[in-house]
Protein backbone atom coordinates (compact mmCIF):
# COMPACT_ATOMS: atom_id res chain seq x y z
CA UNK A 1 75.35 6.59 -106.31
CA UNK A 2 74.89 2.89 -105.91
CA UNK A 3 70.76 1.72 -106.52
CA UNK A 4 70.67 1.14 -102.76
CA UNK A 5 71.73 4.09 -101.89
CA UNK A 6 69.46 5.85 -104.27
CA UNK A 7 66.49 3.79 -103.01
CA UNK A 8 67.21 4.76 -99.13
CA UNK A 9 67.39 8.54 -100.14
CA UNK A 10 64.19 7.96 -102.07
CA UNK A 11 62.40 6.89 -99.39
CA UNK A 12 63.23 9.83 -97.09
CA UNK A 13 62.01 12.18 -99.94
CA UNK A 14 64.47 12.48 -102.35
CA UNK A 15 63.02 13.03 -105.32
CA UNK A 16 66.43 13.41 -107.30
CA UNK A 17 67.15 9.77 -106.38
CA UNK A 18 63.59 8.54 -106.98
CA UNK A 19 63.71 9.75 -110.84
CA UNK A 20 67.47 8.56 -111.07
CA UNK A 21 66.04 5.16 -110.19
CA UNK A 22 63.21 5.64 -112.55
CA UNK A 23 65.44 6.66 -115.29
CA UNK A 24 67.64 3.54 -114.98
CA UNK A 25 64.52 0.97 -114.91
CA UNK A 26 62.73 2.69 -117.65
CA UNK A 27 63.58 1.05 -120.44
CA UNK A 28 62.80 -2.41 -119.20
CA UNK A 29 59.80 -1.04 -117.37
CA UNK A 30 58.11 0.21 -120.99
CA UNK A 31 59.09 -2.47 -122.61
CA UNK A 32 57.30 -5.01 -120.02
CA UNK A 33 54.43 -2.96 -120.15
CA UNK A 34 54.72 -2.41 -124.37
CA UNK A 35 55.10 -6.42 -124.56
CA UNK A 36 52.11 -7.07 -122.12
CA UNK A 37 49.80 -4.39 -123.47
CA UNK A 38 50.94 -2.42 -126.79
CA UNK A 39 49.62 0.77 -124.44
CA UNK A 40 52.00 1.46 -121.81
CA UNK A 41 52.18 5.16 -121.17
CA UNK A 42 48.87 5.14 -118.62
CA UNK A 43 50.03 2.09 -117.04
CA UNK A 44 53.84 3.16 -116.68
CA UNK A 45 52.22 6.61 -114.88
CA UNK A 46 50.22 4.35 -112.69
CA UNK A 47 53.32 2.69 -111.85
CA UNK A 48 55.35 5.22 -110.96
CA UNK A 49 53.07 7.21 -109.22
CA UNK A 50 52.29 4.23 -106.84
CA UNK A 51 55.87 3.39 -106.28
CA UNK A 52 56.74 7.12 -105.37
CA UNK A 53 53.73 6.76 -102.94
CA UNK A 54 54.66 3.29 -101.81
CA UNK A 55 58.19 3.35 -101.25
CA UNK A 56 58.58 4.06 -97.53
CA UNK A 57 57.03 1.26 -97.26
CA UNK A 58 59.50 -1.15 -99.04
CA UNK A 59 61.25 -2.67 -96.32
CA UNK A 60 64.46 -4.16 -98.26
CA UNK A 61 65.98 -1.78 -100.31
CA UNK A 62 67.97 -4.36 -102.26
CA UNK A 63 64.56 -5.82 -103.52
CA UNK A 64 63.69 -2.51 -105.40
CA UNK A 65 63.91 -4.04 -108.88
CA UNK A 66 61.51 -6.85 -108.37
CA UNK A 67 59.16 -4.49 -105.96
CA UNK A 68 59.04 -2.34 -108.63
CA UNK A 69 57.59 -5.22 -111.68
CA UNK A 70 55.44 -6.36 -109.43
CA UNK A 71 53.78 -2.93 -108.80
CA UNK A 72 53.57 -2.98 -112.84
CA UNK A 73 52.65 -6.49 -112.94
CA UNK A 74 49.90 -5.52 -110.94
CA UNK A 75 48.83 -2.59 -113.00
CA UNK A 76 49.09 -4.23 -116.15
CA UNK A 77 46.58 -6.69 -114.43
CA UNK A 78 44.36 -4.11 -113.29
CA UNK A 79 44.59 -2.28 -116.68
CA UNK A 80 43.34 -5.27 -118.46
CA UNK A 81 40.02 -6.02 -116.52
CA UNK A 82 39.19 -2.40 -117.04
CA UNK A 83 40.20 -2.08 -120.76
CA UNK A 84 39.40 -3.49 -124.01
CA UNK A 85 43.02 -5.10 -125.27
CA UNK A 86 43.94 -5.21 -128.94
CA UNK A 87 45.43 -8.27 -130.70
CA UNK A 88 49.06 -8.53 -130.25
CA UNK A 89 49.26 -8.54 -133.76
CA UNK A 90 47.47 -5.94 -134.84
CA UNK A 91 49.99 -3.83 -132.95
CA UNK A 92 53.12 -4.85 -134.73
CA UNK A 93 54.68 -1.97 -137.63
CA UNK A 94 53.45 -3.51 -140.79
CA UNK A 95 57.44 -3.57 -141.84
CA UNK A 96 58.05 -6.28 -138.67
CA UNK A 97 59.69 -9.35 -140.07
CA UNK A 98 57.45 -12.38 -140.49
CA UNK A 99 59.45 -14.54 -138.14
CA UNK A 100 58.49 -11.88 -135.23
CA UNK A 101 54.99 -11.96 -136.40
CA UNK A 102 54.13 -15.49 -136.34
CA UNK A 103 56.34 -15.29 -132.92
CA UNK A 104 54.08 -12.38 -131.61
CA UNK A 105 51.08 -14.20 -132.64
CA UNK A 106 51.53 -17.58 -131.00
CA UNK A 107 52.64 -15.85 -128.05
CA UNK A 108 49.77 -14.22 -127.52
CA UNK A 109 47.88 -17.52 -127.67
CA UNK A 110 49.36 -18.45 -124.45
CA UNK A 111 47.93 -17.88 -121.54
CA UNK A 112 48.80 -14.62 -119.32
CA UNK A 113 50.67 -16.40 -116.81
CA UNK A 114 52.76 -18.02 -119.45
CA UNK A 115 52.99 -14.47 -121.23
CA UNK A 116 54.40 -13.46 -118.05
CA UNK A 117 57.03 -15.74 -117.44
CA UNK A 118 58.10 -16.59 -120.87
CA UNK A 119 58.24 -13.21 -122.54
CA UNK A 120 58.53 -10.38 -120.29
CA UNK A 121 60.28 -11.71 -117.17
CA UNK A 122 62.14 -14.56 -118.15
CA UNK A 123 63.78 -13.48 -122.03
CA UNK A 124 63.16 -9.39 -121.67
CA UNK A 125 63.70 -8.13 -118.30
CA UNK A 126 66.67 -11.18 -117.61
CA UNK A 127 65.04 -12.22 -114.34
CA UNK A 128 65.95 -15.43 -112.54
CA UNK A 129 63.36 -17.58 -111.58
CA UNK A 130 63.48 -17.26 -108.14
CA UNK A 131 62.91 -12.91 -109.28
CA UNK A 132 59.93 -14.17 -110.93
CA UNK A 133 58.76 -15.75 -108.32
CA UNK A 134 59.06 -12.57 -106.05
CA UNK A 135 58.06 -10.70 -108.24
CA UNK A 136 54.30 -12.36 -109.46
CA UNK A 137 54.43 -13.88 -105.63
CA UNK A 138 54.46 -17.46 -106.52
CA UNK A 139 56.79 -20.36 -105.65
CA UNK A 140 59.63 -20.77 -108.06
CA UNK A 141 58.60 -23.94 -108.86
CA UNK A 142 55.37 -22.76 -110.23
CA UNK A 143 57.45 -20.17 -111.89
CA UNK A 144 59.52 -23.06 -113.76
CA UNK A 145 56.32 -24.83 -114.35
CA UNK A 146 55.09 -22.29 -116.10
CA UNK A 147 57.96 -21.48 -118.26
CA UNK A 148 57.98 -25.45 -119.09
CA UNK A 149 54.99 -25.51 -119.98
CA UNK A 150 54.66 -22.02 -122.04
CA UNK A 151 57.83 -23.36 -124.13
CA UNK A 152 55.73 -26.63 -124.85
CA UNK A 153 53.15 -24.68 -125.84
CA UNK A 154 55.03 -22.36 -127.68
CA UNK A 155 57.15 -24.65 -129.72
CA UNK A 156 53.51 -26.96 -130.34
CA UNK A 157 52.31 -23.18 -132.02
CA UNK A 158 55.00 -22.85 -134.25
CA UNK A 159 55.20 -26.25 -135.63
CA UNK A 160 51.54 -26.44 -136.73
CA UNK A 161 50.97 -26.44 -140.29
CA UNK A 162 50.34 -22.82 -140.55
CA UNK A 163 53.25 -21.82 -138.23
CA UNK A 164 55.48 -24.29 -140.72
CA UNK A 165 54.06 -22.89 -143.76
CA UNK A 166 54.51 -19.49 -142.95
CA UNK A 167 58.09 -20.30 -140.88
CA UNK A 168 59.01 -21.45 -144.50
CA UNK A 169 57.94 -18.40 -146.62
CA UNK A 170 60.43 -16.13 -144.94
């Protein structure tokens, strides 16, 4: 059954074809919500529930995808003003290669809209710009503005003496 398809029975109560959907966007929704938060399980319920709750209200089936990371966008959001977060890097397995470390760590100097764009939507989840747009409901030129900027930022992290010094050690 094609995702539009699935998404129309969905939304007259087919639960079969809500939790097929669910099953195909699961992976990219934990990881999004792993990458964003190193806690996903509450948030991914959250997420679910409200989308099962929410869906006859999605006008445009074929806009499921990016209806649906926004809904987690927004409860990452939420989770975060009413939780404590840890350190990125506190949350990597102590066997995670030192590149990915120092990578984890300077991306979580960025700011969240720059987290947004430059990890999760734009180099995890494969959205296009004009997606991320929809999806965190801002024009796609803020979108690329971000990403611009969140690369700058990025590659200014990793060239600092300690990025250098421990880019060299590996």
């Amino acid at each position: 059954m094609a995702e539009k398809s699935k998404v129309k029975a969905a939304q007259h109560g087919d639960e079969a074809a809500f939790t097929a959907l669910i099953t195909d966007y699961q992976p990219i929704l934990y990881n999004t919500a792993w990458r964003l938060l190193r806690q996903e399980a509450d948030v991914l319920q959250e997420t679910i529930l409200k989308a099962w709750q929410k869906l006859p209200q999605l006008r445009e089936p074929r806009y499921f995808n990016t209806w649906l990371y926004r809904i987690l966008i927004n409860e990452v959001q939420r989770f975060k003003r009413v939780s404590p977060s840890l350190p990125l890097t506190d949350t990597l397995p102590a066997t995670a290669p030192e590149d990915q470390q120092v990578l984890v760590e300077a991306i979580s100097h960025l700011p969240t809209e720059m987290q947004e764009v430059l990890v999760l939507y734009y180099y995890y989840v494969g959205l296009k710009t004009g997606e991320i747009a929809q999806v965190l409901d801002q024009p796609a030129a803020t979108v690329r503005t971000h990403l611009r900027r969140a690369r700058a930022q990025l590659k200014e992290l990793l060239t600092t003496k300690e990025g250098v010094s421990r880019h060299d050690q590996a």
